[in-house]
N, C-alpha and C. Protein backbone atom coordinates (compact mmCIF):
# COMPACT_ATOMS: atom_id res chain seq x y z
N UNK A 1 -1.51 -8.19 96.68
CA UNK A 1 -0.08 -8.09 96.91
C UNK A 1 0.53 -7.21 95.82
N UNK A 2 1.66 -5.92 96.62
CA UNK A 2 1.72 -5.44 95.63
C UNK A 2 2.87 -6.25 94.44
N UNK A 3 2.97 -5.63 93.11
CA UNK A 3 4.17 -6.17 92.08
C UNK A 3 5.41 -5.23 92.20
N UNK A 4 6.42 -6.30 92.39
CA UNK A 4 7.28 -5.96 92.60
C UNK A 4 8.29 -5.14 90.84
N UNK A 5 8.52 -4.10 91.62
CA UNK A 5 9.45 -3.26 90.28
C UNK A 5 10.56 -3.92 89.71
N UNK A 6 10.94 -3.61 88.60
CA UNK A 6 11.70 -3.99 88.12
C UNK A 6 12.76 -2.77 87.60
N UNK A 7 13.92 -2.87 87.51
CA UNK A 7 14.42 -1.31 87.31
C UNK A 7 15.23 -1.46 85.78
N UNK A 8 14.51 -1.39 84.73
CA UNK A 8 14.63 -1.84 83.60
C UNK A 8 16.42 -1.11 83.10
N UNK A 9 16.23 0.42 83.45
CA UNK A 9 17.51 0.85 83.10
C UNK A 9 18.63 0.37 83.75
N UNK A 10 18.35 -0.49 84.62
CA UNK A 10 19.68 -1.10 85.59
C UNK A 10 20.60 -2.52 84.67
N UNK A 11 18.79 -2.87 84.84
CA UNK A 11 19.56 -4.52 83.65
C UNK A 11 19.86 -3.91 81.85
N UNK A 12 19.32 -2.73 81.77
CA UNK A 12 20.28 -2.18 80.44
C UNK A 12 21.38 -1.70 80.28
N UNK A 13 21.95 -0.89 81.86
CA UNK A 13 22.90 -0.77 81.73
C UNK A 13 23.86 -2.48 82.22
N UNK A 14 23.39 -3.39 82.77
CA UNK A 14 24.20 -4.15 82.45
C UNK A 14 24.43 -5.17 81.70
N UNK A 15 23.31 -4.79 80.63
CA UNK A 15 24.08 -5.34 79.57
C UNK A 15 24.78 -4.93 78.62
N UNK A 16 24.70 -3.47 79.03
CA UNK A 16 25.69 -2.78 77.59
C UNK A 16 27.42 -2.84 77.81
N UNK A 17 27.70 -3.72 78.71
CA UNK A 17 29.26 -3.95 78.47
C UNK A 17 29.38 -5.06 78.17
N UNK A 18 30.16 -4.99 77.25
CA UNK A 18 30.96 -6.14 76.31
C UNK A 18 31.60 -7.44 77.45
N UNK A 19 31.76 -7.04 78.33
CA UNK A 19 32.74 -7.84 79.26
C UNK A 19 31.42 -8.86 79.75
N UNK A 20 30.42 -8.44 80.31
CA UNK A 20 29.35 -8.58 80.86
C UNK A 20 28.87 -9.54 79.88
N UNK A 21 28.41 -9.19 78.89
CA UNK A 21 28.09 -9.80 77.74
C UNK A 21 28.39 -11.25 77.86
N UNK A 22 29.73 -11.25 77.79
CA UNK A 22 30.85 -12.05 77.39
C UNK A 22 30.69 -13.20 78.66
N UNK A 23 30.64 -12.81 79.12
CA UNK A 23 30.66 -13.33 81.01
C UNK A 23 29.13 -14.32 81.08
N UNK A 24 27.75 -13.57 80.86
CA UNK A 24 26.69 -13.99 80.28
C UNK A 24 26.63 -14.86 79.30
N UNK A 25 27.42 -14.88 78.49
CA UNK A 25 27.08 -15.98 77.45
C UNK A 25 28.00 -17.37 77.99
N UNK A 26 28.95 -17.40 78.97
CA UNK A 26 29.61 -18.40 79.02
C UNK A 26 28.99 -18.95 80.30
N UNK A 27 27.96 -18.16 80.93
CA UNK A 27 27.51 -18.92 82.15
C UNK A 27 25.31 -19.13 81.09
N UNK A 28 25.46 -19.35 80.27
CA UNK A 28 24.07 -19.57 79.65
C UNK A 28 23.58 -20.68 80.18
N UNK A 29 23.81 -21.77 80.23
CA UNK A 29 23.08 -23.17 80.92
C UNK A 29 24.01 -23.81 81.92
N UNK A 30 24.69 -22.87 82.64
CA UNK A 30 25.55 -23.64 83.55
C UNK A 30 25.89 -22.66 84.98
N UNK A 31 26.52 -23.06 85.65
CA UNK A 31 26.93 -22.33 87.08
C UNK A 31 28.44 -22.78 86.65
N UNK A 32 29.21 -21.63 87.01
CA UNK A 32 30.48 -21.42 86.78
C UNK A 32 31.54 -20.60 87.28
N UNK A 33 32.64 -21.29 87.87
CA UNK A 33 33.91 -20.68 88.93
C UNK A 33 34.30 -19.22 88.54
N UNK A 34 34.28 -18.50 88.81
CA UNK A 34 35.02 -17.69 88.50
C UNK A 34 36.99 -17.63 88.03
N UNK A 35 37.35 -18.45 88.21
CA UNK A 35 38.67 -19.05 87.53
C UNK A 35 38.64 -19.07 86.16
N UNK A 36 37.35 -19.87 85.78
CA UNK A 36 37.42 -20.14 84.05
C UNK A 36 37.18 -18.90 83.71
N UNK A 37 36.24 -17.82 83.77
CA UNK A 37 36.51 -16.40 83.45
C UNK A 37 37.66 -15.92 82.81
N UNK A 38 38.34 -15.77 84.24
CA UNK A 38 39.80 -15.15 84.44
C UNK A 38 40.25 -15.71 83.44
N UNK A 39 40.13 -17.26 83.19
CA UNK A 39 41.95 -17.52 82.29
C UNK A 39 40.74 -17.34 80.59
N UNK A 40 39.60 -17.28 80.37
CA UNK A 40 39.13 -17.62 79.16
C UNK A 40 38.71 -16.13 78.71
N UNK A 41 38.73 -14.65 79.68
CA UNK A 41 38.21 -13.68 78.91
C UNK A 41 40.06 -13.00 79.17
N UNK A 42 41.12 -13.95 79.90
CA UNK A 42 42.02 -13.21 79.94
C UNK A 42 42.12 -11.52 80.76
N UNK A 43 41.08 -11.76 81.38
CA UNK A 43 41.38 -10.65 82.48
C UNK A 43 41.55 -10.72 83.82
N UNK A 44 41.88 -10.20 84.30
CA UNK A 44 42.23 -10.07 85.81
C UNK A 44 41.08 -10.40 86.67
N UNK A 45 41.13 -11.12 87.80
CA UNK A 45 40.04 -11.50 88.67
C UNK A 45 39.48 -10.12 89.28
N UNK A 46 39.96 -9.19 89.78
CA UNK A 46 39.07 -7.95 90.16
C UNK A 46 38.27 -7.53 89.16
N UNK A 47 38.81 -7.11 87.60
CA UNK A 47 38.04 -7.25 86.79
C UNK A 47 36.60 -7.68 86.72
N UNK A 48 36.74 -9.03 86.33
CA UNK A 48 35.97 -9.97 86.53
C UNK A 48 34.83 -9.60 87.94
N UNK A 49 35.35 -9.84 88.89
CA UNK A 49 34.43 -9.47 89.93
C UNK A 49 33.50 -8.72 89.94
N UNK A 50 34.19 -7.74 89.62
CA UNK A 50 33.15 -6.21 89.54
C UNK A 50 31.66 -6.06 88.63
N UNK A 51 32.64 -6.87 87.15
CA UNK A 51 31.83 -6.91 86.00
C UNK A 51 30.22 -8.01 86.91
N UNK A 52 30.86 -9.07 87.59
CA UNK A 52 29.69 -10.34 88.18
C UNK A 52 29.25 -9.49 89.13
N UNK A 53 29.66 -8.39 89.98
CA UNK A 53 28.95 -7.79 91.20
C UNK A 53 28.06 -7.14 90.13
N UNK A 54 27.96 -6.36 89.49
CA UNK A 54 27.13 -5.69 88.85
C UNK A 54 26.10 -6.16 88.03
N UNK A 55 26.31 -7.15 87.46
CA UNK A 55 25.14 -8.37 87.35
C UNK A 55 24.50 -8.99 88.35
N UNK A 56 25.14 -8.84 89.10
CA UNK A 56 24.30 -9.38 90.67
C UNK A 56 23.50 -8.31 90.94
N UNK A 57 24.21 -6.82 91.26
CA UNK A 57 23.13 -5.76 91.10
C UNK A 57 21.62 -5.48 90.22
N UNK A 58 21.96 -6.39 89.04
CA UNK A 58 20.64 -6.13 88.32
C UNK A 58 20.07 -6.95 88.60
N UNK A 59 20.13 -8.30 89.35
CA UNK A 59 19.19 -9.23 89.48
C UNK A 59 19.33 -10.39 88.16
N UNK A 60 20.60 -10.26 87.59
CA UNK A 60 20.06 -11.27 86.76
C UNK A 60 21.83 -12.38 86.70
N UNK A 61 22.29 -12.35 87.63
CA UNK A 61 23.25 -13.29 88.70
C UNK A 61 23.52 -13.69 89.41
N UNK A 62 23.77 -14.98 89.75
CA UNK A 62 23.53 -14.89 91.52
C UNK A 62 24.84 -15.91 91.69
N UNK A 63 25.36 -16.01 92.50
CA UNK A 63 26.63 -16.66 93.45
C UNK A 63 26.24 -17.45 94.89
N UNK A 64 27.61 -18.59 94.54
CA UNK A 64 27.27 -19.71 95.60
C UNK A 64 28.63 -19.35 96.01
N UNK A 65 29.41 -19.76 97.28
CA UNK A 65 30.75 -20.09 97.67
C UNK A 65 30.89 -21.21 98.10
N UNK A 66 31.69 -22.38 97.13
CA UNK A 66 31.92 -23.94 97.41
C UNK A 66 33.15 -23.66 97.82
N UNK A 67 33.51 -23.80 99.29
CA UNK A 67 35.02 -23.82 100.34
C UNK A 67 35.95 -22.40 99.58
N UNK A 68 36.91 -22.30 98.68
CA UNK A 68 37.56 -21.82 97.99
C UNK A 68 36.66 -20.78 96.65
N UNK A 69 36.31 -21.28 96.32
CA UNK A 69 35.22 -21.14 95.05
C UNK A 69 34.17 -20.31 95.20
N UNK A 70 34.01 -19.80 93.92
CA UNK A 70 32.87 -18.90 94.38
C UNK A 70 32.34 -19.21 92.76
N UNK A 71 30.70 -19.31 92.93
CA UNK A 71 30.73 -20.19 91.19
C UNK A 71 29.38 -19.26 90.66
N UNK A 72 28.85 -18.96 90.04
CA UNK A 72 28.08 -17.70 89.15
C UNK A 72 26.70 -18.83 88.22
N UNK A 73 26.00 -17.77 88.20
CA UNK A 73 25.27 -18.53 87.18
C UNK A 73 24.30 -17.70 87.12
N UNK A 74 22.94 -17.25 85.82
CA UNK A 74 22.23 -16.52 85.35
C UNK A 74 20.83 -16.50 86.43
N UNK A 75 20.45 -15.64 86.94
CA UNK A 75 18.98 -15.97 87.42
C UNK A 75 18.21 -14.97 86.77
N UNK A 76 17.04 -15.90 86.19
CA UNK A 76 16.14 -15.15 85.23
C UNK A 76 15.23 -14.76 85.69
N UNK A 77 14.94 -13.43 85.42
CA UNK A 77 13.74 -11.87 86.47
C UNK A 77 12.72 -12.93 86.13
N UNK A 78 11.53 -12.47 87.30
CA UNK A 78 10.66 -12.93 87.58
C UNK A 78 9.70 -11.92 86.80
N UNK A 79 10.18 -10.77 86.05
CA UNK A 79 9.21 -9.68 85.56
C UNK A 79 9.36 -10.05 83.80
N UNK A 80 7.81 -10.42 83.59
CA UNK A 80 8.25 -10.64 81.95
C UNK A 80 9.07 -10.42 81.09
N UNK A 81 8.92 -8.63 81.54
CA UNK A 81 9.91 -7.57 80.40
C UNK A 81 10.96 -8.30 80.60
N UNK A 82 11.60 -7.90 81.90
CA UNK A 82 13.00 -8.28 82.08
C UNK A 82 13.77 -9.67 81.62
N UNK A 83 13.13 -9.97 81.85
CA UNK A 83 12.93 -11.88 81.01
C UNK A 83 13.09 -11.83 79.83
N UNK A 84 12.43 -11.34 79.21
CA UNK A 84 12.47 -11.53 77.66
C UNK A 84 13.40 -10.43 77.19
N UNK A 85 14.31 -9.22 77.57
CA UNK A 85 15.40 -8.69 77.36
C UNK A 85 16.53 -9.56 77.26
N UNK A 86 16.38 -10.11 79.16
CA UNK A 86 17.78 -11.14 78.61
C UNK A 86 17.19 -12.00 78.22
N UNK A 87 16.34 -13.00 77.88
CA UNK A 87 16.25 -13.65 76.95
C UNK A 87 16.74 -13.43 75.17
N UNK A 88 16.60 -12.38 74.64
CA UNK A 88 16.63 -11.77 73.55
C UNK A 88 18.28 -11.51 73.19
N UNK A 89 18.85 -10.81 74.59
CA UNK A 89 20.06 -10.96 75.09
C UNK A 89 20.72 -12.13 74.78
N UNK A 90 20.94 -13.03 75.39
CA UNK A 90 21.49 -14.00 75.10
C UNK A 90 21.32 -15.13 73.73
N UNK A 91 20.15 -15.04 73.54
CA UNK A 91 19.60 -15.74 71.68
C UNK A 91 21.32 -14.74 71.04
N UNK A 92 20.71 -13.72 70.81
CA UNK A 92 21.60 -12.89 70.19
C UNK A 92 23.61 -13.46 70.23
N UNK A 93 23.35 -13.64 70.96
CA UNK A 93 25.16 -14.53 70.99
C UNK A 93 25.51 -15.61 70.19
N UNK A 94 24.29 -16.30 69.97
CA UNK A 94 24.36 -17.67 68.68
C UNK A 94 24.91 -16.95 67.46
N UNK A 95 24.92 -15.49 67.22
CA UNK A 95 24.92 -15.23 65.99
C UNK A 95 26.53 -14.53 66.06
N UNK A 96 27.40 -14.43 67.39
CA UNK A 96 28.13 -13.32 67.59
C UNK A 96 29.62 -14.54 67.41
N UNK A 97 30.58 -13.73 66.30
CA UNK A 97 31.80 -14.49 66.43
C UNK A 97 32.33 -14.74 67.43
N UNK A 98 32.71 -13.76 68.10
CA UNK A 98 33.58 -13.47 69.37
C UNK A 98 32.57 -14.76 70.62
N UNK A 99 31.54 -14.37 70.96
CA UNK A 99 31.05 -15.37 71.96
C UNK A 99 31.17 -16.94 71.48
N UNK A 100 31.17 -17.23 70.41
CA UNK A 100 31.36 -18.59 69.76
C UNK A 100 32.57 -18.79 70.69
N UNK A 101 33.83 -18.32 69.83
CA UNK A 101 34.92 -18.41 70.29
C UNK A 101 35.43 -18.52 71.54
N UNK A 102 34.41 -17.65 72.52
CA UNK A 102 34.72 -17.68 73.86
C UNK A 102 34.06 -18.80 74.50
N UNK A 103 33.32 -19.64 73.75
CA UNK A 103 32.66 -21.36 74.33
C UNK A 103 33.45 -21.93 73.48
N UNK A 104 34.19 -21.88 72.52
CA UNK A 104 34.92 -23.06 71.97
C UNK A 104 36.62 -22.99 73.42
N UNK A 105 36.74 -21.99 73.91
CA UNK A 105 38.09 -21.86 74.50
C UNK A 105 37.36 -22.43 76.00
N UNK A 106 36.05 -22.20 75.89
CA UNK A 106 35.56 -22.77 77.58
C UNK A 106 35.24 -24.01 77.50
N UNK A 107 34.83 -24.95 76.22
CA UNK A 107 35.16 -26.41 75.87
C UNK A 107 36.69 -26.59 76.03
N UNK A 108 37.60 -26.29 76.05
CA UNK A 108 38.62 -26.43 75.76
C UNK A 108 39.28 -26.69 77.20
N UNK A 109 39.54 -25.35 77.95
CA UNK A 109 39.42 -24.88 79.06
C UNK A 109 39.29 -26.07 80.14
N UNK A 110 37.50 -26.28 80.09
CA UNK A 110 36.74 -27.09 80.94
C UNK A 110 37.45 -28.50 80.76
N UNK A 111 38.28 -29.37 79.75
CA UNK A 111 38.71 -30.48 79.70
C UNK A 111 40.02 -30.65 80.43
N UNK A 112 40.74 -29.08 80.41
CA UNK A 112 42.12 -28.96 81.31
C UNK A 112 42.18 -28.85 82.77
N UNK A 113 41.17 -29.42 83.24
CA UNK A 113 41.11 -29.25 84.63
C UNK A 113 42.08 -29.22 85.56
N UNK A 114 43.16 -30.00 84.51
CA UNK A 114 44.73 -30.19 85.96
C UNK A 114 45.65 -28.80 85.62
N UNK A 115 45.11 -27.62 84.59
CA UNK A 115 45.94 -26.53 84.74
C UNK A 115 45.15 -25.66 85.75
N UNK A 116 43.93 -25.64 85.44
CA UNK A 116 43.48 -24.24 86.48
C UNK A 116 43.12 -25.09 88.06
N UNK A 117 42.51 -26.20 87.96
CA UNK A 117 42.29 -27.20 89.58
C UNK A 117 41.32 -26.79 90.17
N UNK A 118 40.21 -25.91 89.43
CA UNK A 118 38.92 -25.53 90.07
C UNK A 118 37.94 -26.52 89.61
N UNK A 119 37.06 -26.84 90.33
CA UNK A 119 35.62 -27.36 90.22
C UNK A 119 35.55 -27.44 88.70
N UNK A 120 34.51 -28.35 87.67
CA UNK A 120 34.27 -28.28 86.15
C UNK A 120 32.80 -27.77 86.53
N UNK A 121 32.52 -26.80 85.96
CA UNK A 121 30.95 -25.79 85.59
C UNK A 121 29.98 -27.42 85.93
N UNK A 122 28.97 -26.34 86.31
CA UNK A 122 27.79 -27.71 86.35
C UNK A 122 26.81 -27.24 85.79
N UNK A 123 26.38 -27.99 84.81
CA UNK A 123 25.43 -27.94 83.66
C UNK A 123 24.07 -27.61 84.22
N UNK A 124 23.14 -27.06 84.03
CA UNK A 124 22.07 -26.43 84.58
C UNK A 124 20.61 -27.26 83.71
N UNK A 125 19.78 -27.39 84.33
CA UNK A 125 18.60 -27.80 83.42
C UNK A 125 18.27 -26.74 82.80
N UNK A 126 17.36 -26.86 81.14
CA UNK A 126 17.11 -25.51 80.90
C UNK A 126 16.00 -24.80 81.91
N UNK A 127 16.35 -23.56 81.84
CA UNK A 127 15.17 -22.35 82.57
C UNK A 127 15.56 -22.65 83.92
N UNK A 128 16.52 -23.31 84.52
CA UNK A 128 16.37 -23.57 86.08
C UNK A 128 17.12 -22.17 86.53
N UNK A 129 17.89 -21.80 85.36
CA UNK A 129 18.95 -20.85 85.92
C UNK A 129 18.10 -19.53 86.44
């Protein structure tokens, strides 16, 4: 059977935006609305969209639609390399001010459920994502 390709410059280019990044580190062990995004990176939902379509393009996002909702979460390549990029990828955020900050406002966020009224993220086993 043949092995399936992997298109390495695709998942590099999506990780070289900051937004993306940002988006990635707040969906790390969880599946998550696209709402908390919007109000926690403070950008606009098209925004947002585009940045998650294009992670979907590389293969390393994938989307559910619950009625209203549409909820995100990491799916990890089945191709070593690619694996251990974003793997390496995301380690790397433990060390980054800005992504801290953007899980201390999505702890925060996630407890206000009666301002935004979307679904609360659902916690993922590790590696399931």
């Amino acid at each position: 059977m043949p092995r399936a390709t992997v298109d390495l410059p695709r998942i590099f280019a999506a990780l070289s935006d900051r937004t993306r990044l940002r988006l990635l580190n707040l969906m790390r062990d969880r599946e998550v609305c696209v709402c908390y995004f919007v109000d926690i990176l403070n950008q606009s939902q098209p925004k947002i969209s585009r940045h998650l379509a294009y992670l979907r393009r590389a293969g390393i996002v994938s989307a559910r639609r619950e009625g209203k909702w549409m909820h995100y979460r990491i799916t990890r390549p089945t191709n070593t390399a690619a694996n251990a990029i974003l793997e390496a990828t995301l380690q790397s955020f433990e060390s980054d001010k800005e992504m801290r900050a953007d899980l201390t406002k999505f702890r925060k966020t996630c407890c206000a459920t009666v301002t935004i009224g979307a679904p609360l993220p659902t916690q993922l086993s590790p590696h399931k994502a």
